[in-house]
N, C-alpha and C. Protein backbone atom coordinates (compact mmCIF):
# COMPACT_ATOMS: atom_id res chain seq x y z
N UNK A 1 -122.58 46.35 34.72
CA UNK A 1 -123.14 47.49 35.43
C UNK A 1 -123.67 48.49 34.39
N UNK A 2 -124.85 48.85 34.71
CA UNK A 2 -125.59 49.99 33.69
C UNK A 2 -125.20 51.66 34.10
N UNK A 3 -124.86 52.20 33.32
CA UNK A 3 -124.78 53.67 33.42
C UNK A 3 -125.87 54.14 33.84
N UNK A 4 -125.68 55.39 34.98
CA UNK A 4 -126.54 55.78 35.72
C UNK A 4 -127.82 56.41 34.22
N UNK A 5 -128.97 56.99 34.64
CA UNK A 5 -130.04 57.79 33.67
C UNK A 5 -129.55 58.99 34.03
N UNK A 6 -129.36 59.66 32.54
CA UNK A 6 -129.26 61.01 31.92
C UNK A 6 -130.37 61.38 31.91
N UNK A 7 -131.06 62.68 32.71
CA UNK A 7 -132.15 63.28 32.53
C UNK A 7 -131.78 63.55 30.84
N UNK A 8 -133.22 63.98 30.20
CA UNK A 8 -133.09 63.99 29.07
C UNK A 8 -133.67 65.64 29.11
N UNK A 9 -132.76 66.80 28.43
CA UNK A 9 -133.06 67.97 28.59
C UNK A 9 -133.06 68.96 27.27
N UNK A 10 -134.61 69.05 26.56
CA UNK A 10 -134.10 69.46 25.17
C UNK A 10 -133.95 71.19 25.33
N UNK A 11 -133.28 71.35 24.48
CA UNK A 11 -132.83 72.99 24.29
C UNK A 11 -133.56 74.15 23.29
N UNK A 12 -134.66 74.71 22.91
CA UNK A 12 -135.24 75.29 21.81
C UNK A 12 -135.08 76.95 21.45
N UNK A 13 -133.75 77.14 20.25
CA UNK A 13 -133.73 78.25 20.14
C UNK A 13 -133.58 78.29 18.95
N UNK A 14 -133.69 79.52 18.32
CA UNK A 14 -133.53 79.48 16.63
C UNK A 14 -132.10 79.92 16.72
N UNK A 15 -131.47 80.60 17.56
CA UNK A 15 -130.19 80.58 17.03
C UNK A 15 -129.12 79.06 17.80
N UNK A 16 -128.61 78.38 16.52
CA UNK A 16 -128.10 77.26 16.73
C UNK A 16 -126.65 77.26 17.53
N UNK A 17 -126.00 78.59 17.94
CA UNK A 17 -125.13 79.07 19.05
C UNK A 17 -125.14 78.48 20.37
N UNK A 18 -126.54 78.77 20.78
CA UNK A 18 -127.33 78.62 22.01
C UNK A 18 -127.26 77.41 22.22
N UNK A 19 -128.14 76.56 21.37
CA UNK A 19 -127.79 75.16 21.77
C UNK A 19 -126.79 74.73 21.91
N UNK A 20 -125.86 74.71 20.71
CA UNK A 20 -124.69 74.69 20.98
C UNK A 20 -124.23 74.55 22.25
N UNK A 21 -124.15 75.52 22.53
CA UNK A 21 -123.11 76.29 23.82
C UNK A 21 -123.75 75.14 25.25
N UNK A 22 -125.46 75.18 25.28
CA UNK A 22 -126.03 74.32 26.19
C UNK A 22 -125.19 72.84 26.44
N UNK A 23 -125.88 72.64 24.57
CA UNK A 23 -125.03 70.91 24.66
C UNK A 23 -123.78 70.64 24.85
N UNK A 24 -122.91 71.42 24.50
CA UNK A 24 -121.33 71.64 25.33
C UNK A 24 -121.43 71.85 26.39
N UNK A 25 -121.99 72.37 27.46
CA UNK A 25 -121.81 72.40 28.62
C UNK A 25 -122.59 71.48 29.74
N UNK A 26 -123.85 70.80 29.37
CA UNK A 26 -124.17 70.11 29.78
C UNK A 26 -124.32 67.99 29.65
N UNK A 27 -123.53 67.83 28.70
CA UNK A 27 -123.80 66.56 27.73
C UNK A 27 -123.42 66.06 28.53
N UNK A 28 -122.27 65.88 29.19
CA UNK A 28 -121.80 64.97 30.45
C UNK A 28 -122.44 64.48 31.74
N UNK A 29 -123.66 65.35 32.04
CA UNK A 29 -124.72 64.92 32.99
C UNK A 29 -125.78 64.80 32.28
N UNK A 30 -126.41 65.69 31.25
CA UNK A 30 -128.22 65.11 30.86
C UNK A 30 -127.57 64.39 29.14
N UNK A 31 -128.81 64.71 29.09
CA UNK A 31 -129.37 64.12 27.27
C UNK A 31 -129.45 64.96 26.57
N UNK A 32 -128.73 65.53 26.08
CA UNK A 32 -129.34 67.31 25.92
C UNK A 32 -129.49 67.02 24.09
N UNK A 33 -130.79 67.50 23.63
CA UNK A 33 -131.83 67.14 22.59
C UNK A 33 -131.69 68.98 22.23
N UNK A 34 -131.18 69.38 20.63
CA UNK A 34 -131.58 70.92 20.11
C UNK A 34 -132.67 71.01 19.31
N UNK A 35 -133.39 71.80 19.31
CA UNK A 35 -134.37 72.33 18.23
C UNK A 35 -134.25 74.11 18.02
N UNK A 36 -134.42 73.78 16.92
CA UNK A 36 -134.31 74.82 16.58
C UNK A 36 -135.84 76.19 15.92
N UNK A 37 -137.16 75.21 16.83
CA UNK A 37 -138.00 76.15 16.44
C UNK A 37 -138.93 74.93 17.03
N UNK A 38 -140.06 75.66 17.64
CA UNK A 38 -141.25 74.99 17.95
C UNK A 38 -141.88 73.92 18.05
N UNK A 39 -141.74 73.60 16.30
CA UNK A 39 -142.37 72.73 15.26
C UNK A 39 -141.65 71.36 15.54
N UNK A 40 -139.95 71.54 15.48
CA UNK A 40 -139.16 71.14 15.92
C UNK A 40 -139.35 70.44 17.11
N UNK A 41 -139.17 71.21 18.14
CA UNK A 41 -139.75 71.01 19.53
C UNK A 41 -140.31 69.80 19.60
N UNK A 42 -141.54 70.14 19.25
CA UNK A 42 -142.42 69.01 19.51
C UNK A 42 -142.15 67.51 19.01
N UNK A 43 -141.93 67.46 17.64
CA UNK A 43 -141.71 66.89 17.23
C UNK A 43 -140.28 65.42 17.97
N UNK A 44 -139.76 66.57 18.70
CA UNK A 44 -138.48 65.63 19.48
C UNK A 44 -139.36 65.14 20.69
N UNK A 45 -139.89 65.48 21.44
CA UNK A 45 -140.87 65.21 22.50
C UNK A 45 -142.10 63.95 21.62
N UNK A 46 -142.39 64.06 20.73
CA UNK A 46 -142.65 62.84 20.73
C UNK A 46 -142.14 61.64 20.79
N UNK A 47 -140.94 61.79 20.31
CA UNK A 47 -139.92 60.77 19.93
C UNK A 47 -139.24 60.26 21.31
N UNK A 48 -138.92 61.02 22.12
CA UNK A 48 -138.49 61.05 23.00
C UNK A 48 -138.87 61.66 24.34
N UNK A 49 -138.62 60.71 25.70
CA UNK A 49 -138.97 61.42 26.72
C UNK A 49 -138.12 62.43 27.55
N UNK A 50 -138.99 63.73 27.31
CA UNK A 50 -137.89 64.85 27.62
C UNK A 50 -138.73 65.07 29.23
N UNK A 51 -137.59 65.33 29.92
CA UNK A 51 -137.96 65.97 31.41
C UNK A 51 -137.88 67.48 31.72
N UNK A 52 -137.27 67.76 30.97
CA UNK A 52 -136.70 69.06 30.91
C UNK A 52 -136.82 69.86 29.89
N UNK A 53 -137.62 71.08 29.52
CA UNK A 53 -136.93 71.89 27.94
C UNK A 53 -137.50 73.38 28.40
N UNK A 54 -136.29 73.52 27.74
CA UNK A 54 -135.62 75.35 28.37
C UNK A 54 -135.61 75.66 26.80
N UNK A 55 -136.79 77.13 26.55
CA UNK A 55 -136.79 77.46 25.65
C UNK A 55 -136.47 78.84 25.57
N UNK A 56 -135.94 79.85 24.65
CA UNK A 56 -136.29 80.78 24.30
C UNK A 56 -137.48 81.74 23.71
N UNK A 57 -137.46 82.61 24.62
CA UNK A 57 -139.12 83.71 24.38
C UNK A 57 -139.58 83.56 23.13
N UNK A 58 -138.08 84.63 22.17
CA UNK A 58 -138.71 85.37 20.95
C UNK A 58 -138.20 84.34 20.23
N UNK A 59 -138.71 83.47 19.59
CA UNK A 59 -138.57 82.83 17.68
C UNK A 59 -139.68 83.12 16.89
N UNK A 60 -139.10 82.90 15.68
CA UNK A 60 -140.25 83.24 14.72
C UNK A 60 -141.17 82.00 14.50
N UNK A 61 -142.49 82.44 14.12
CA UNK A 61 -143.58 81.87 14.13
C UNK A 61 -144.35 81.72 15.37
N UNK A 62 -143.36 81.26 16.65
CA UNK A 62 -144.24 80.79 17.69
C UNK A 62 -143.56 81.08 18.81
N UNK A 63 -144.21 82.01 19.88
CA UNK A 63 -142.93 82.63 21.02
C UNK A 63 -143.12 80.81 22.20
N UNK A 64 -141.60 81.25 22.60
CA UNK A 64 -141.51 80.06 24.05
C UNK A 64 -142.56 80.27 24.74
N UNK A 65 -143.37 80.96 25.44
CA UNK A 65 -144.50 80.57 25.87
C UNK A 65 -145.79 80.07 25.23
N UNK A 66 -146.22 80.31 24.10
CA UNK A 66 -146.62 79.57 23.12
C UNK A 66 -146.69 78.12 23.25
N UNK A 67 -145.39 77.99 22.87
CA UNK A 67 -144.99 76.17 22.52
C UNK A 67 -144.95 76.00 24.28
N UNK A 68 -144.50 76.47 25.02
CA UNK A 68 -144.80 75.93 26.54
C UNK A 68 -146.35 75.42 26.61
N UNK A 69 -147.34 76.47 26.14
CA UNK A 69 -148.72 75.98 26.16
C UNK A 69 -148.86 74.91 25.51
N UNK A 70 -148.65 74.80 24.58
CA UNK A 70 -148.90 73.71 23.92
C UNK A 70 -147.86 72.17 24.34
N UNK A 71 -146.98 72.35 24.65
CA UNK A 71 -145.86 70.88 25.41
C UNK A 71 -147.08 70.88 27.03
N UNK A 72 -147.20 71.75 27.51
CA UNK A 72 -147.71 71.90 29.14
C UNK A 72 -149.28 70.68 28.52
N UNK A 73 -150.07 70.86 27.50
CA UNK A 73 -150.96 70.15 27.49
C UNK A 73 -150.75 68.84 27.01
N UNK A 74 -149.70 68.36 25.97
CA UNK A 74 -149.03 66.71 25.90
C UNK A 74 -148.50 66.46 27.02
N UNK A 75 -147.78 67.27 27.55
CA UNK A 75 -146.66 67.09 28.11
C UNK A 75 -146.33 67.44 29.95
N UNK A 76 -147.39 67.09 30.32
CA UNK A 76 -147.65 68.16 31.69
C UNK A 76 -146.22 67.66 32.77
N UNK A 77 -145.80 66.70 32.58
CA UNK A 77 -144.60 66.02 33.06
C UNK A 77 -143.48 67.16 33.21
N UNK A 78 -143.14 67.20 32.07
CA UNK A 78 -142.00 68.15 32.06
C UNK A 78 -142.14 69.38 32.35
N UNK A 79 -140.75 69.17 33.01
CA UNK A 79 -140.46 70.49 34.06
C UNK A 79 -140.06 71.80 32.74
N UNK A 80 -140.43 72.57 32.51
CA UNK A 80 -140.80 73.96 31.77
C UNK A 80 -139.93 75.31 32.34
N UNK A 81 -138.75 75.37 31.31
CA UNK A 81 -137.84 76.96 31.45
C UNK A 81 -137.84 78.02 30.45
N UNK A 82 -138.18 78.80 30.84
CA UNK A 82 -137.99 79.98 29.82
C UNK A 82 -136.69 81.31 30.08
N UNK A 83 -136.16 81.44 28.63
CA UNK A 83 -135.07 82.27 29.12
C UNK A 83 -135.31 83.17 27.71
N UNK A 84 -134.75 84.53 27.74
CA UNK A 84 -134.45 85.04 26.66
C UNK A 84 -133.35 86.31 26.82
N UNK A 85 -132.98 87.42 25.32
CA UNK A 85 -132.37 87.95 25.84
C UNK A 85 -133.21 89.58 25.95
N UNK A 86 -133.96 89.81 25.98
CA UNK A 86 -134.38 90.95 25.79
C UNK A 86 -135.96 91.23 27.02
N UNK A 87 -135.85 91.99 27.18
CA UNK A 87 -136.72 92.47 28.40
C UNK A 87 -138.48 92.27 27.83
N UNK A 88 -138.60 91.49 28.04
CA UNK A 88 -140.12 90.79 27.67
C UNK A 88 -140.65 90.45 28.79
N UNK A 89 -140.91 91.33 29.28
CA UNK A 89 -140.94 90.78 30.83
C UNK A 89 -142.84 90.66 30.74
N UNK A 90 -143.29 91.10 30.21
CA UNK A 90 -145.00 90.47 30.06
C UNK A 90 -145.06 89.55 29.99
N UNK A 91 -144.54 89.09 29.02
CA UNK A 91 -144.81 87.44 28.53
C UNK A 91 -144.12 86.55 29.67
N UNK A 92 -142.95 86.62 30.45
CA UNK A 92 -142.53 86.05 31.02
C UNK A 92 -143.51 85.85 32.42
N UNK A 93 -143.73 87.28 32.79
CA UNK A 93 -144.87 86.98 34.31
C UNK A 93 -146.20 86.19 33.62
N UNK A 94 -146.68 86.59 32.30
CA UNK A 94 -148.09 85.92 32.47
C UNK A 94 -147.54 84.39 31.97
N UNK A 95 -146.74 83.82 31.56
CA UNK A 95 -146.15 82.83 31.52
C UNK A 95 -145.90 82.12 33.30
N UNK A 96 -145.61 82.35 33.93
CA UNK A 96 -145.19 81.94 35.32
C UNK A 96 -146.40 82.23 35.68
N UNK A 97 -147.03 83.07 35.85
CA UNK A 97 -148.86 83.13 36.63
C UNK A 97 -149.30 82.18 35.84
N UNK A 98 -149.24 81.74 34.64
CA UNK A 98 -150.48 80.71 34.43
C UNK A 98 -149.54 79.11 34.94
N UNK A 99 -148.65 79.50 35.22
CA UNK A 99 -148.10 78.13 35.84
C UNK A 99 -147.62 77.28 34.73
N UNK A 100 -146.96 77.90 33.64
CA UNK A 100 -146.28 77.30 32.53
C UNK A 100 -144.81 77.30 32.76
N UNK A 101 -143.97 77.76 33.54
CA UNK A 101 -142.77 77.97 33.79
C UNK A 101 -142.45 77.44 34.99
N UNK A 102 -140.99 76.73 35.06
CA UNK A 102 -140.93 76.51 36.28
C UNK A 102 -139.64 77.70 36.89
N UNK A 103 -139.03 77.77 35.43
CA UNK A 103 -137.44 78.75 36.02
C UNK A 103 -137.71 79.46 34.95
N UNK A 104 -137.31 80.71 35.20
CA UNK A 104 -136.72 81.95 34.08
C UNK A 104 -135.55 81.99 33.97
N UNK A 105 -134.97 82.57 32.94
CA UNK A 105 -133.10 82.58 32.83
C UNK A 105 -133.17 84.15 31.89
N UNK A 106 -132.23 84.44 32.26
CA UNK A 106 -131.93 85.76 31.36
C UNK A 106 -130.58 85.61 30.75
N UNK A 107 -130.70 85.56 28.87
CA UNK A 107 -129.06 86.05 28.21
C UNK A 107 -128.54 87.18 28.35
N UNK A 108 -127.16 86.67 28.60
CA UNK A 108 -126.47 85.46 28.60
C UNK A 108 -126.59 85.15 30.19
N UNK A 109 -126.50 84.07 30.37
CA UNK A 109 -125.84 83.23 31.60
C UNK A 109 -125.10 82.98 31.80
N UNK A 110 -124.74 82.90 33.17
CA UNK A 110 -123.33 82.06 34.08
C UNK A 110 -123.71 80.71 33.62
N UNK A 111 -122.38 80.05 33.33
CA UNK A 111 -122.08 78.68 32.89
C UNK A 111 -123.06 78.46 34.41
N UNK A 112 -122.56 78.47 35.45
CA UNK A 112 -122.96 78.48 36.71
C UNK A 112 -124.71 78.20 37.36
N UNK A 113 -124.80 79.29 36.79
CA UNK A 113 -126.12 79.23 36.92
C UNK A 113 -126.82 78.90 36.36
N UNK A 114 -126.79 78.94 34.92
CA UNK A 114 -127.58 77.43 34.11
C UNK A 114 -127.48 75.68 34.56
N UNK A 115 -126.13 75.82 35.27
CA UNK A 115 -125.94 74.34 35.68
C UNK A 115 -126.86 73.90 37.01
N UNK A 116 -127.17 75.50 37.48
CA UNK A 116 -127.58 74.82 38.89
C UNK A 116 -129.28 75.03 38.39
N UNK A 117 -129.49 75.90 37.11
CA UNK A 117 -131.03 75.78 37.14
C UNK A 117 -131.78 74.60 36.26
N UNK A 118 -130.66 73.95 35.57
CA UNK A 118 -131.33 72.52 35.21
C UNK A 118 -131.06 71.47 36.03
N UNK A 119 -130.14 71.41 37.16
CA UNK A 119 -129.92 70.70 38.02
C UNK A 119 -131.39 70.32 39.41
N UNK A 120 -131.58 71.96 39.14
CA UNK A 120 -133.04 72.25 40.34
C UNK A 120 -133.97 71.61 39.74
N UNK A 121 -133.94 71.99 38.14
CA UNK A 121 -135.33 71.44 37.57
C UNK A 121 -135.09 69.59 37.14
N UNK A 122 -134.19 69.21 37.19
CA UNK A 122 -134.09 67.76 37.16
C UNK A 122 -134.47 67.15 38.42
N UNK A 123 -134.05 67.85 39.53
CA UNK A 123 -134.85 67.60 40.89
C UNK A 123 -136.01 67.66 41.33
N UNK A 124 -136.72 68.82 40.81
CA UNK A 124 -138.21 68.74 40.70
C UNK A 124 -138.59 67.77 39.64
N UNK A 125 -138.13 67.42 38.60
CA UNK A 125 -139.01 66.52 37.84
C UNK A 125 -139.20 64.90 39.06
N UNK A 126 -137.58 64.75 39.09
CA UNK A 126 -138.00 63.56 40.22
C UNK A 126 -138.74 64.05 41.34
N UNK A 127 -138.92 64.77 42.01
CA UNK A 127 -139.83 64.83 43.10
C UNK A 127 -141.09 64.20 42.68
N UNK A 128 -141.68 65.36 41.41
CA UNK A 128 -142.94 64.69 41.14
C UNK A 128 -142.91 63.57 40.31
N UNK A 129 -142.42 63.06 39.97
CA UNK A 129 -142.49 61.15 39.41
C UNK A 129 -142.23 60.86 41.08
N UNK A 130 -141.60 60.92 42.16
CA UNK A 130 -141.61 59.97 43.04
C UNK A 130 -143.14 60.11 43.45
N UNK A 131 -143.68 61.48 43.39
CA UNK A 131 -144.73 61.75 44.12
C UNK A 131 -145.63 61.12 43.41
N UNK A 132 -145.74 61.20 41.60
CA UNK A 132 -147.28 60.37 41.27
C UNK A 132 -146.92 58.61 41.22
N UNK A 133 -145.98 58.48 41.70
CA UNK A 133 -145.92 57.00 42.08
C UNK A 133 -146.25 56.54 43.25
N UNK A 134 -145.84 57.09 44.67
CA UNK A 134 -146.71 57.34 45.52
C UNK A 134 -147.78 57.63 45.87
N UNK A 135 -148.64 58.54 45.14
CA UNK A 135 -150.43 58.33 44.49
C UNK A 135 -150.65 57.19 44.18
N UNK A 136 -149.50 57.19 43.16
CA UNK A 136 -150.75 55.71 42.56
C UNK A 136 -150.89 54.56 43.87
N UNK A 137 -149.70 54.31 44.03
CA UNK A 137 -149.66 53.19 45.01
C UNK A 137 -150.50 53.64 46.34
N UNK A 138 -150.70 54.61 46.67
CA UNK A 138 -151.94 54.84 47.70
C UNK A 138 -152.68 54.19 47.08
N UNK A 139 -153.36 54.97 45.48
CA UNK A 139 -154.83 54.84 45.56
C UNK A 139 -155.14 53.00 45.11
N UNK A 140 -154.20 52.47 44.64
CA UNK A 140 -154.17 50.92 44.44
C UNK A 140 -154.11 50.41 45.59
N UNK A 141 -154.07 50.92 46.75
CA UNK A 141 -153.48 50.51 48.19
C UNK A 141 -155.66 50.12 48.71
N UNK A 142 -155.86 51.75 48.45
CA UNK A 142 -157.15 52.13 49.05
C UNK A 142 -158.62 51.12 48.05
N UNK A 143 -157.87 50.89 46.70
CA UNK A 143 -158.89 49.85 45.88
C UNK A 143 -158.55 48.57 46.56
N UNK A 144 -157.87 47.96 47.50
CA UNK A 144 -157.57 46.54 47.65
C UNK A 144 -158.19 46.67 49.10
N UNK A 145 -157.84 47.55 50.09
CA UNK A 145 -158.84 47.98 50.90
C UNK A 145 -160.31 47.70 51.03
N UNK A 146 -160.49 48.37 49.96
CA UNK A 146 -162.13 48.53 49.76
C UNK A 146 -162.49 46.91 49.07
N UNK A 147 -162.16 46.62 49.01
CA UNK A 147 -162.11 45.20 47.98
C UNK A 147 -162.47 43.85 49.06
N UNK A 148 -161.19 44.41 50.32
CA UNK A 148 -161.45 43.47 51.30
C UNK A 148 -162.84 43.77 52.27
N UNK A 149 -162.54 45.26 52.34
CA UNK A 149 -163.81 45.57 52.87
C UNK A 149 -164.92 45.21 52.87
N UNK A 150 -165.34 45.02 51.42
CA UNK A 150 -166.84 44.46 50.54
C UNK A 150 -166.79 42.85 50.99
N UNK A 151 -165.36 42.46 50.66
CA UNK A 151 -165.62 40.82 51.02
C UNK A 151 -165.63 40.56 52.56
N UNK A 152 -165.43 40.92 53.59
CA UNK A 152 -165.76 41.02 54.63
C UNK A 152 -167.30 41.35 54.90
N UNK A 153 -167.58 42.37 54.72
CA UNK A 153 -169.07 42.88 55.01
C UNK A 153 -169.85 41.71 54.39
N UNK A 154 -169.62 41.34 52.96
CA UNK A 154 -170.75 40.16 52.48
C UNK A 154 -170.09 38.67 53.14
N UNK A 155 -168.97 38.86 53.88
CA UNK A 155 -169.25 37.53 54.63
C UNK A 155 -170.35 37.39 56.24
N UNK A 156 -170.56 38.16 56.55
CA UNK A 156 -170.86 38.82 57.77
C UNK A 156 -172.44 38.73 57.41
N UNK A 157 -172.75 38.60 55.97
CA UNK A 157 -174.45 39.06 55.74
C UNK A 157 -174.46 40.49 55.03
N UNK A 158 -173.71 41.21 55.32
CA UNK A 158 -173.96 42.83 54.79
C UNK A 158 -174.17 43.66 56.30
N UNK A 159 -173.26 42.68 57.29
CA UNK A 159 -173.60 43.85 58.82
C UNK A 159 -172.02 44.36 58.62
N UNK A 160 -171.82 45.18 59.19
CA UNK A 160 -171.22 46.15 60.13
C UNK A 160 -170.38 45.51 60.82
């Protein structure tokens, strides 16, 4: 018997506490992947398929919405969190208006409520994988369709 799939959920903060504290509290249900800066970031997302990554606003060199822009264009799959501890609240709304975020979190958190907001966002990731699998299989549905269609009509002559 195979062990159920661990969503795979990376963590990106420069202070290595944070992760910490994440990957202790969540390792027993996801995959939980730390970085500790952007550069980082990405770099694990290639390597690996992440469904999930909950970053922090402020790091140096490159803020969490930043690297959201940039994962949102490899990476349009994954479900996208931003949390921080300090009232940045600009970056956070024009972050969520451009549709780069799926959850906000504010430090510190309830053990609680981090559990239930990667739990939501592991649920939305499956929604949409069930959903672009369901596309596809429509639109492969609607090419075999049309396929019979054509061979029908040219048996007929090309009538109707």
């Amino acid at each position: 018997m195979t062990a159920p799939h661990k969503p795979c959920l990376l963590v990106v903060d420069d202070e290595p506490e944070v992760c910490n504290s994440v990957y202790h509290l969540l390792r027993h249900r996801y995959h939980v992947l730390r970085a500790h800066g952007a550069a980082e970031a990405i770099e694990m997302m290639a390597q690996h398929e992440v469904e999930i990554i909950m970053t922090d606003q402020r790091m140096p060199l490159v803020s969490g919405v930043e690297m959201l822009q940039k994962v949102k264009s490899r990476h349009p799959e994954a479900i996208r969190m931003l949390f921080t501890g300090y009232a940045d609240i600009n970056s956070v709304i024009a972050a969520i208006n451009q549709g780069h975020v799926y959850r906000y979190l504010t430090k510190p958190w309830q053990p609680e409520e981090l559990e239930a907001a990667v739990d939501d966002a592991a649920a939305e990731y499956l929604r949409l994988v069930e959903r672009t699998d369901e596309l596809t299989h429509c639109r492969e549905r609607i090419a075999q369709l049309e396929q019979e269609n054509r061979q029908l009509r040219a048996s007929r002559g090309g009538r109707p």
